[in-house]
C-alpha atoms as a PDB file:
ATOM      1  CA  UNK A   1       0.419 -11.740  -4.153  1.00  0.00           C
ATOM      2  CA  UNK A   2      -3.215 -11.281  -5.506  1.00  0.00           C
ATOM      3  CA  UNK A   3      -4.863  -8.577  -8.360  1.00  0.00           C
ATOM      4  CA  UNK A   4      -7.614  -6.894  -6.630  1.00  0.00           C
ATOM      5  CA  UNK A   5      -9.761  -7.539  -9.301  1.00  0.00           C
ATOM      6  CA  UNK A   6      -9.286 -11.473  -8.259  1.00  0.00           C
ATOM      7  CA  UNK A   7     -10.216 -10.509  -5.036  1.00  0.00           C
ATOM      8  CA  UNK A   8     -13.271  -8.762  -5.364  1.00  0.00           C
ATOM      9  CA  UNK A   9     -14.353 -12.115  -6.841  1.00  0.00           C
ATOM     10  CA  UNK A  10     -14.245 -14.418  -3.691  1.00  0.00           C
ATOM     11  CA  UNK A  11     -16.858 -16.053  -2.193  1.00  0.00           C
ATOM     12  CA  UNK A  12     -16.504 -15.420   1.262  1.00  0.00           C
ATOM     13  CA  UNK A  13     -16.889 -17.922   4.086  1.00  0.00           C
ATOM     14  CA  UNK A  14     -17.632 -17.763   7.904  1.00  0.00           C
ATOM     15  CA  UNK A  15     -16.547 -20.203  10.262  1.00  0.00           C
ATOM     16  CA  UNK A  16     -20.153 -21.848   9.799  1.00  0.00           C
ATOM     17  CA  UNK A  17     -20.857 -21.219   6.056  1.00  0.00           C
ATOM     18  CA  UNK A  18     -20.730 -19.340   3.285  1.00  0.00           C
ATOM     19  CA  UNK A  19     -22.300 -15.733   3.632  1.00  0.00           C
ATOM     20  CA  UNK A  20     -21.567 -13.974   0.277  1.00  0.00           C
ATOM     21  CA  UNK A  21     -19.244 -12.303  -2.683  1.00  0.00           C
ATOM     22  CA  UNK A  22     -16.618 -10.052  -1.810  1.00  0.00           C
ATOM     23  CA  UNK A  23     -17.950  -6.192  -3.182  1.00  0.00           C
ATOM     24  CA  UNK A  24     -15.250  -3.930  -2.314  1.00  0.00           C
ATOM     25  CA  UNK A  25     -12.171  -3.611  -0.432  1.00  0.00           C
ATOM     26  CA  UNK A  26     -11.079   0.115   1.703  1.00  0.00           C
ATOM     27  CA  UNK A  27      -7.826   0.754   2.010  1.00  0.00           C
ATOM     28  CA  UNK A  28      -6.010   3.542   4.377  1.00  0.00           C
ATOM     29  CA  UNK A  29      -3.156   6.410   3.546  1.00  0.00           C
ATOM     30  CA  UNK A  30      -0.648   3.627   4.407  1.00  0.00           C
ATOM     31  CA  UNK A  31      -1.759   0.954   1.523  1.00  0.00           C
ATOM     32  CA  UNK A  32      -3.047  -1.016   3.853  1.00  0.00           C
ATOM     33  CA  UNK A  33      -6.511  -2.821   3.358  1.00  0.00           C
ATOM     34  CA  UNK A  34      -8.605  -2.274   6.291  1.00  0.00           C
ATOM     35  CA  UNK A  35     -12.532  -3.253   5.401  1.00  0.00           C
ATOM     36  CA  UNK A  36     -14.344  -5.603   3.416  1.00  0.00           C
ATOM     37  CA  UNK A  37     -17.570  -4.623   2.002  1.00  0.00           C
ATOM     38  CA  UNK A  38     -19.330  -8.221   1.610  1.00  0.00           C
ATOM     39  CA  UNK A  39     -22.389  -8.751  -0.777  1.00  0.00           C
ATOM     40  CA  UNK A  40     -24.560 -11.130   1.227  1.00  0.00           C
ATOM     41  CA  UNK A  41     -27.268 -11.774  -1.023  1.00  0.00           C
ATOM     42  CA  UNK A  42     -30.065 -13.614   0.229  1.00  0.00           C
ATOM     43  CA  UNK A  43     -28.319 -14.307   3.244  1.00  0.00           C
ATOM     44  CA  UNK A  44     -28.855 -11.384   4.540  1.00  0.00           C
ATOM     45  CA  UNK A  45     -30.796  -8.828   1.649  1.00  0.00           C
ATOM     46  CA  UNK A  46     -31.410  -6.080   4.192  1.00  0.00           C
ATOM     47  CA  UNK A  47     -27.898  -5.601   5.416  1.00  0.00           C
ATOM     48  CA  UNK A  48     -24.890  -4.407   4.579  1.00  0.00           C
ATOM     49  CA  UNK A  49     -22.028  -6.378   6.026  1.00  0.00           C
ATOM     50  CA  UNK A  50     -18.734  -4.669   6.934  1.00  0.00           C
ATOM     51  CA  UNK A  51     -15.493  -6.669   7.901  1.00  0.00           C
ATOM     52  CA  UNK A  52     -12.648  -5.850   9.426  1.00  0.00           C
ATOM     53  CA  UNK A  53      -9.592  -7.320   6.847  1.00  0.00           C
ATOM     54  CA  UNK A  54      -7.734  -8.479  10.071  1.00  0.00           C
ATOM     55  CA  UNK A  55     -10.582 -11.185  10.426  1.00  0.00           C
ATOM     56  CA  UNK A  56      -9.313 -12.939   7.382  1.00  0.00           C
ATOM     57  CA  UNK A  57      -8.316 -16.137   8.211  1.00  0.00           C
ATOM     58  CA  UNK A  58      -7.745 -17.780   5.035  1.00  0.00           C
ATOM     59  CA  UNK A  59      -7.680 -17.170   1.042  1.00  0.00           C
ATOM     60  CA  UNK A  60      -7.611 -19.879  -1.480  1.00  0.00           C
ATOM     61  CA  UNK A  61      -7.595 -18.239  -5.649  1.00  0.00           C
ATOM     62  CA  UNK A  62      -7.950 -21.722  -6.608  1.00  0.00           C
ATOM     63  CA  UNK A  63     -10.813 -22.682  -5.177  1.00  0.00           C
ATOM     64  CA  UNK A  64     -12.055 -18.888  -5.380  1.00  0.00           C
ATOM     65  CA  UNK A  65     -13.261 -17.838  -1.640  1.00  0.00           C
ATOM     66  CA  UNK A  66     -11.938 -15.966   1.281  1.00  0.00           C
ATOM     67  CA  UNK A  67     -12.717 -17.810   4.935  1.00  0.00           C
ATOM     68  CA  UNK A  68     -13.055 -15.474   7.887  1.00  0.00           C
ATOM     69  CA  UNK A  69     -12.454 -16.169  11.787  1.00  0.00           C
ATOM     70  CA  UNK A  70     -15.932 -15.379  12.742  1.00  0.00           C
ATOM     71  CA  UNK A  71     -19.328 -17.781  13.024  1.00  0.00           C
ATOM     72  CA  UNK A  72     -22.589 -15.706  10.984  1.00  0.00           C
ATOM     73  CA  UNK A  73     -24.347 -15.134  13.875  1.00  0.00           C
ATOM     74  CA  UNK A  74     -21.312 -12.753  15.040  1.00  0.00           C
ATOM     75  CA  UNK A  75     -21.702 -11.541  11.777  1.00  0.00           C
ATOM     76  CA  UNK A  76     -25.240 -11.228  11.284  1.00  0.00           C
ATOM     77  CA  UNK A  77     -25.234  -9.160  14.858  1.00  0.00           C
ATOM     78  CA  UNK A  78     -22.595  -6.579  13.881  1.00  0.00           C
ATOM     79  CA  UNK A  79     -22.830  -2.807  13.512  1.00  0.00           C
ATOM     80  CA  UNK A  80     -25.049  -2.022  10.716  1.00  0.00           C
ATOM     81  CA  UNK A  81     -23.834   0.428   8.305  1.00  0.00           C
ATOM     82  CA  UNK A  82     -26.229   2.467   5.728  1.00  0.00           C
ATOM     83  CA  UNK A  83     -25.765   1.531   2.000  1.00  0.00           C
ATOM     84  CA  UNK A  84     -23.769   5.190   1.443  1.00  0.00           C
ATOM     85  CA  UNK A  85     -20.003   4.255   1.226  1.00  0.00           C
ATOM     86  CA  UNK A  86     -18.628   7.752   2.165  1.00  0.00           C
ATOM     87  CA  UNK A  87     -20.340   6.951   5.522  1.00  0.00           C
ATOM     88  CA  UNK A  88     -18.123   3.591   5.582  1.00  0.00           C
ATOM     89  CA  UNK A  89     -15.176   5.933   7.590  1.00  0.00           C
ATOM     90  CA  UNK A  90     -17.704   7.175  10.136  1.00  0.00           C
ATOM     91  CA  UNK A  91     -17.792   4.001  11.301  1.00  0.00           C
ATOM     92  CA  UNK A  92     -15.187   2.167  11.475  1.00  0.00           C
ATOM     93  CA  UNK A  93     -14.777   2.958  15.735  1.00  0.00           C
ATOM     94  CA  UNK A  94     -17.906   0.875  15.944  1.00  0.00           C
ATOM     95  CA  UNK A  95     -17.003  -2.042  13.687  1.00  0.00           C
ATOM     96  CA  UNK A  96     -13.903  -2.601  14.657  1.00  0.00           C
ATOM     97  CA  UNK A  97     -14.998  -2.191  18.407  1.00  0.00           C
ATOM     98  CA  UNK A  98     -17.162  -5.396  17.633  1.00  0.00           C
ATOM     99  CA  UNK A  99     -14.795  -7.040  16.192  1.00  0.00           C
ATOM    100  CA  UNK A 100     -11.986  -6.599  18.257  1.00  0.00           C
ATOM    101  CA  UNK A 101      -9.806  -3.563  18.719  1.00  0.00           C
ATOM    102  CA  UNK A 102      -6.096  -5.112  19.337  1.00  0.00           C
ATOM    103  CA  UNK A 103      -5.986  -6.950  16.825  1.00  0.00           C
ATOM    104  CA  UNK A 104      -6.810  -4.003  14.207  1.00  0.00           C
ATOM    105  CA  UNK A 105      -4.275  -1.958  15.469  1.00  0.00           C
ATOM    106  CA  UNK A 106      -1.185  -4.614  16.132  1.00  0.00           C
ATOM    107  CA  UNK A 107      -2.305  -5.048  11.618  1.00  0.00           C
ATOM    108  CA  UNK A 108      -1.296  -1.650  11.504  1.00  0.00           C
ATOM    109  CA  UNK A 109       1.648  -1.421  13.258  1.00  0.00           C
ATOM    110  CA  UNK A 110       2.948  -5.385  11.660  1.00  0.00           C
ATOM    111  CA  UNK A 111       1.966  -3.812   8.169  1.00  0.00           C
ATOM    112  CA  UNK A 112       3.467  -0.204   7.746  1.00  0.00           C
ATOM    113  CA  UNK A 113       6.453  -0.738   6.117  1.00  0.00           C
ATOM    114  CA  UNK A 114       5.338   2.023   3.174  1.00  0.00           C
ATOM    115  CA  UNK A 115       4.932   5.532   4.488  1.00  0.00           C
ATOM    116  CA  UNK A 116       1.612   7.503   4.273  1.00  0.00           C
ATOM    117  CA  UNK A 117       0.852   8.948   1.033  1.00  0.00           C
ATOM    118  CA  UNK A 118       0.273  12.343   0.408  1.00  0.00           C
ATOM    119  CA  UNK A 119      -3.412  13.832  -0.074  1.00  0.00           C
ATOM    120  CA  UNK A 120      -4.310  16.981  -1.549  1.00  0.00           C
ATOM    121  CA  UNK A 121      -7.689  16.408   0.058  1.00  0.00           C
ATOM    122  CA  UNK A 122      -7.670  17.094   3.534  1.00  0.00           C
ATOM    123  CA  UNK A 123     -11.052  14.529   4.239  1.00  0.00           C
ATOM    124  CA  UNK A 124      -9.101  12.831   7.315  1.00  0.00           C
ATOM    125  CA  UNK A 125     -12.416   9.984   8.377  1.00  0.00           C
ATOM    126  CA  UNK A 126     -13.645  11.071  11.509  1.00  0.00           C
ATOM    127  CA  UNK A 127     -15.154   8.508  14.192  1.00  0.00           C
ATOM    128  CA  UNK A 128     -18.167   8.739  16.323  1.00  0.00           C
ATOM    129  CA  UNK A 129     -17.351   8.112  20.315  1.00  0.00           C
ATOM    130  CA  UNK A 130     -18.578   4.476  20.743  1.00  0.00           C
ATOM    131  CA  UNK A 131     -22.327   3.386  20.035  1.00  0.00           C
ATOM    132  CA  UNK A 132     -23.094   0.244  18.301  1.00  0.00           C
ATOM    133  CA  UNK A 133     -24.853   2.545  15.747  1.00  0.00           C
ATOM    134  CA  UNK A 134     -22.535   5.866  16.011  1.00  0.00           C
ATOM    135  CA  UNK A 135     -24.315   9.295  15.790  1.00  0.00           C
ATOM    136  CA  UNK A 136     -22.680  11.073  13.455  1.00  0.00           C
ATOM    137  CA  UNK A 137     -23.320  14.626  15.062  1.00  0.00           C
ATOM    138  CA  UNK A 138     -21.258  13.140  17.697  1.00  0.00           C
ATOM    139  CA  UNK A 139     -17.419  14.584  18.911  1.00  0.00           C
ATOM    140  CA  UNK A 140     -15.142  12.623  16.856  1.00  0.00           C
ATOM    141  CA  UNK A 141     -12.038  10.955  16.645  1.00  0.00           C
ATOM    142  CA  UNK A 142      -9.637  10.876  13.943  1.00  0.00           C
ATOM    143  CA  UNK A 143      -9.037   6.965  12.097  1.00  0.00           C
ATOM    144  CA  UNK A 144      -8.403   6.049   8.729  1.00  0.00           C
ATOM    145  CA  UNK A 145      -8.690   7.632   5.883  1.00  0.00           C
ATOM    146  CA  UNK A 146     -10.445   4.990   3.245  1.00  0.00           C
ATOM    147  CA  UNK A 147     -10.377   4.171   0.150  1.00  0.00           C
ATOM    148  CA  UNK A 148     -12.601   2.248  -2.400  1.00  0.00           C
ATOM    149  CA  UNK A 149     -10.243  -0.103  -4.483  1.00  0.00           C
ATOM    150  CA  UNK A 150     -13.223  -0.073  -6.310  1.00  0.00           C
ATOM    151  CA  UNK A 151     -13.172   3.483  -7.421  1.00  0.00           C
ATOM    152  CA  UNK A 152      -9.721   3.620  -7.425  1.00  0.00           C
ATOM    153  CA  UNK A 153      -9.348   1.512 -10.170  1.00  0.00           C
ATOM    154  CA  UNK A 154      -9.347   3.923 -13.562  1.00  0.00           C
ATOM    155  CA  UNK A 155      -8.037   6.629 -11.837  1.00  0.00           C
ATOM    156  CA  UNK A 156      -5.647   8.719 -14.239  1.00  0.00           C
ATOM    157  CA  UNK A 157      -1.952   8.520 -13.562  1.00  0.00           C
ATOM    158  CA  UNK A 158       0.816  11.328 -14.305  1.00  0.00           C
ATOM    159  CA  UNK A 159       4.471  11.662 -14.321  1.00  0.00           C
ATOM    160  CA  UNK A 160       6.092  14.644 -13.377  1.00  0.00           C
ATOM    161  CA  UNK A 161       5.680  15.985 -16.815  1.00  0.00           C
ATOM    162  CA  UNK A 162       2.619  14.494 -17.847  1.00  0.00           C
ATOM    163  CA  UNK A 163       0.168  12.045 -17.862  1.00  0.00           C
ATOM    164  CA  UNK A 164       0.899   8.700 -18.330  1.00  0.00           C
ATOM    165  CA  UNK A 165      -1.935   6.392 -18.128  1.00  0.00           C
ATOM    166  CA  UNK A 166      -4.864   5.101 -15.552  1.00  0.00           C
ATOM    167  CA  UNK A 167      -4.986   2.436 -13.346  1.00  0.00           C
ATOM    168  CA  UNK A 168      -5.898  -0.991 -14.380  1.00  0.00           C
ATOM    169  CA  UNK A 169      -5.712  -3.097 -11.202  1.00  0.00           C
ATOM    170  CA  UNK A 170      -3.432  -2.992  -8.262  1.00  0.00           C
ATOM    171  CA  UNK A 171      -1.553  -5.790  -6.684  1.00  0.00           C
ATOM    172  CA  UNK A 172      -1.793  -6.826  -3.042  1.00  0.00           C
ATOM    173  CA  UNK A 173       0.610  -8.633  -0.221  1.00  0.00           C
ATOM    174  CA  UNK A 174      -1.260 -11.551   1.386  1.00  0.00           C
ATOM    175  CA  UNK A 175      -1.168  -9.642   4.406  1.00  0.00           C
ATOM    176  CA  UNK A 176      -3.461  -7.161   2.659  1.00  0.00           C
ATOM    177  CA  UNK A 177      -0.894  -4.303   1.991  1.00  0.00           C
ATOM    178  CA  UNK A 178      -1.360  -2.452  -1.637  1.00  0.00           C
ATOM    179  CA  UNK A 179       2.689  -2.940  -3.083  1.00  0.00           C
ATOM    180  CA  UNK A 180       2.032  -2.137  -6.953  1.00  0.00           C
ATOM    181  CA  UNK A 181      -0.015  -0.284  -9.279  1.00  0.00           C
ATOM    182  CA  UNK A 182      -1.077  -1.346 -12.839  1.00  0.00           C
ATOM    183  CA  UNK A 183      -1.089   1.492 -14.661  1.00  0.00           C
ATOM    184  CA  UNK A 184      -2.611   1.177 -18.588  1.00  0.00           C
ATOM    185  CA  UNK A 185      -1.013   3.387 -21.229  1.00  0.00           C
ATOM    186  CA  UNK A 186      -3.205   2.521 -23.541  1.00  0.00           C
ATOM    187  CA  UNK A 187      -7.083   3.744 -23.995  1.00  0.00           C
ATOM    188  CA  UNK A 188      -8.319   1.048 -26.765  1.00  0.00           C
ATOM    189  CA  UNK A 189     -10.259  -1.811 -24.598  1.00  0.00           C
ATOM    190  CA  UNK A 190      -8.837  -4.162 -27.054  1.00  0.00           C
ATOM    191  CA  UNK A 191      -5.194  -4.405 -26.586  1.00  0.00           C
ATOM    192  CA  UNK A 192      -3.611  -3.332 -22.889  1.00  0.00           C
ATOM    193  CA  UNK A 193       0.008  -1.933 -22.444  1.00  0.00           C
ATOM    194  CA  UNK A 194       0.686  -2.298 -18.871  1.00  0.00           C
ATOM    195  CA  UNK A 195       3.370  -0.550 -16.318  1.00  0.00           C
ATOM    196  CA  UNK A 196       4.177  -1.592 -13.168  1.00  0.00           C
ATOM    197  CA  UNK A 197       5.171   0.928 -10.440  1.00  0.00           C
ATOM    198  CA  UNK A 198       5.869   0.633  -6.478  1.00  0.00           C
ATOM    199  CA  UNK A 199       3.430   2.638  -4.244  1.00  0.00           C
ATOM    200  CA  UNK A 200       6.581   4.432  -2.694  1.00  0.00           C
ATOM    201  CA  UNK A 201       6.811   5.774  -6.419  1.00  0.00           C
ATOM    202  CA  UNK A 202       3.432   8.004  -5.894  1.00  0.00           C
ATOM    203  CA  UNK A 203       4.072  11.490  -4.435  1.00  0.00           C
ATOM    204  CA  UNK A 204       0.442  12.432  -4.207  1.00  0.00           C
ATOM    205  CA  UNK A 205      -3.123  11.343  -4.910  1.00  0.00           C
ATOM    206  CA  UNK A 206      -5.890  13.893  -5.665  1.00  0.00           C
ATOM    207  CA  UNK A 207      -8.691  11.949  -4.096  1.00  0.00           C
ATOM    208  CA  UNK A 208     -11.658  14.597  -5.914  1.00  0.00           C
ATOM    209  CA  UNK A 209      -9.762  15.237  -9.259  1.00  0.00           C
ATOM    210  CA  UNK A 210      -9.328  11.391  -9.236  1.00  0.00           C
ATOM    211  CA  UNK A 211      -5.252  11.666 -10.338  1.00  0.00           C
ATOM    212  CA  UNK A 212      -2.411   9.637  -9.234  1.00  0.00           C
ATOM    213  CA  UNK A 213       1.289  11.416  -9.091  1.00  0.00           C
ATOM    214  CA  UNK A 214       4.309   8.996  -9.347  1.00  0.00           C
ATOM    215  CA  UNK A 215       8.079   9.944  -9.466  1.00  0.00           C
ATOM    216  CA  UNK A 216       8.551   9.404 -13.206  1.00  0.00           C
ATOM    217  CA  UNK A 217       8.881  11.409 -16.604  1.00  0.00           C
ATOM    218  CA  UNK A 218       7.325  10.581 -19.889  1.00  0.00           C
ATOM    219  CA  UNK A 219      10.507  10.149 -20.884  1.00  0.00           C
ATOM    220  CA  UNK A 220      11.462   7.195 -18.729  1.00  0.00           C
ATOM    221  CA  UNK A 221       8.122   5.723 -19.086  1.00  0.00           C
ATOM    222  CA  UNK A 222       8.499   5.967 -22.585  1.00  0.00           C
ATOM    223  CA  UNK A 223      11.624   3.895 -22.405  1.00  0.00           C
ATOM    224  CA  UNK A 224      10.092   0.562 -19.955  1.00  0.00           C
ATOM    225  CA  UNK A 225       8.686  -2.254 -22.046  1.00  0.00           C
ATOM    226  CA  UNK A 226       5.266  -2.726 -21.233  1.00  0.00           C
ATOM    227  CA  UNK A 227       3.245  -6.204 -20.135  1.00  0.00           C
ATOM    228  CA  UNK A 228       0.832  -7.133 -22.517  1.00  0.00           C
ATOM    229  CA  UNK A 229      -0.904  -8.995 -19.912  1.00  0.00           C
ATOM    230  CA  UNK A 230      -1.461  -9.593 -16.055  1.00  0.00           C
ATOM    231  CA  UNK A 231      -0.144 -13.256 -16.533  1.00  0.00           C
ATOM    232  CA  UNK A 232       3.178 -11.399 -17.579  1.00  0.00           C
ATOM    233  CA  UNK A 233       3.242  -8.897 -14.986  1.00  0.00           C
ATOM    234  CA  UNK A 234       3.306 -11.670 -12.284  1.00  0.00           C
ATOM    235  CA  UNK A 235       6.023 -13.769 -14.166  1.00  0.00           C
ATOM    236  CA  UNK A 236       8.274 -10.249 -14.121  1.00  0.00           C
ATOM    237  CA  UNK A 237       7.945  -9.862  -9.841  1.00  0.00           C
ATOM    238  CA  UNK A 238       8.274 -14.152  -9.461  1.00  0.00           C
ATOM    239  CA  UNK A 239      11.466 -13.386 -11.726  1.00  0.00           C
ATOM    240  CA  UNK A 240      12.854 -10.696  -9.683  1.00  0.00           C
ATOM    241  CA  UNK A 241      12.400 -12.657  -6.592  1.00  0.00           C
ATOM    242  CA  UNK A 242      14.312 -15.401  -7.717  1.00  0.00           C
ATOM    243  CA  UNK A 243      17.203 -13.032  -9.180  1.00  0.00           C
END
């Protein structure tokens, strides 16, 4: 399993060298990563590269990069998307067309084993009807609906009787699917208290207010020990494994 935040760190290599950092990573209503917004630098300074997360091929933490089944010139030659993010939806018909279709949706069926959350923000990502560069006065389909790890990180998280917390850093499957949230009680940036809960545990996310729900009281929170640290969070889930 990986942090996000250790993620969003990676180099990131093609087939034929490297091409840049890791920026940000979307994820769907299922928990599911989908895209990877890569930072190519002076690769490429006029583009902004977006990857489909079933092109992954390989990631190694210790040597700190992410390899990906495609050479740059594939790469270099892909959809272009404009430097807004909330157009990133709008166009994921297009980049995933380029890419390769199948294998973005066989991902999705392999790697729903969550159900969808629920929104309060009915912003379902609409898709243009082919075009390498989709018109976005177009009819549209319906896709996913994505999400910026990136600005999902500090969102503020409540129990069913009040709030508990915000995110700190969630914690991902290898296969790219969102399992836990960290969720920091406390507000001082010099000491964490961190909670662990399951993504089946949310009820609801209010994607404009920026507020997580999760099945929980105070109370109960109240009761669970907290991890000081990330290192301690990881020894609790290679713990329960083993038990």
């Amino acid at each position: 399993m990986f942090l996000s935040s250790t993620l969003t760190n990676l180099n990131i290599y093609a087939l034929d060298g490297e091409i840049g950092k890791i920026k940000d990573l979307y994820f769907n209503d299922e928990w599911q990563l989908r895209f990877i917004i890569v930072d190519t630098r002076k690769w490429l300074p006029s583009k902004k590269v977006l990857l489909p997360f079933h092109v992954k091929q390989e990631i190694n933490m210790n040597e700190g990069y992410m390899k990906v089944d495609r050479d740059k010139e594939t790469i270099r030659e892909s959809p272009k998307v404009p430097e807004n993010d909330n157009l990133i939806s709008s166009y994921q018909e297009a980049v995933v067309d380029y890419f390769g279709w199948n294998s973005y949706k066989e991902n999705a069926v392999l790697d729903s084993d969550h159900g969808p959350m629920k929104t309060s923000e009915n912003d379902a990502a609409n898709q243009s009807v082919v075009p390498p560069e989709p018109d976005l006065e177009a009819p549209e389909k319906q896709m996913d609906n994505l999400r910026s790890i990136d600005e999902f990180i500090t969102f503020r998280v409540h129990a069913k009787d009040g709030k508990i917390g915000t995110i700190d850093n969630v914690i991902l499957t290898e296969g790219g699917k969102i399992q836990y949230l960290v969720v920091n009680s406390n507000e001082s940036y010099v000491e964490n208290n961190l909670y662990l809960y399951r993504t089946d545990q949310v009820t609801s996310v209010d994607w404009f207010e920026k507020d997580v729900y999760i099945d929980d009281s105070v109370e109960g929170f109240e009761q669970a020990t907290p991890f000081k640290n990330e290192e301690e969070v990881f020894y609790h889930l290679n713990q329960a494994k083993v038990d």
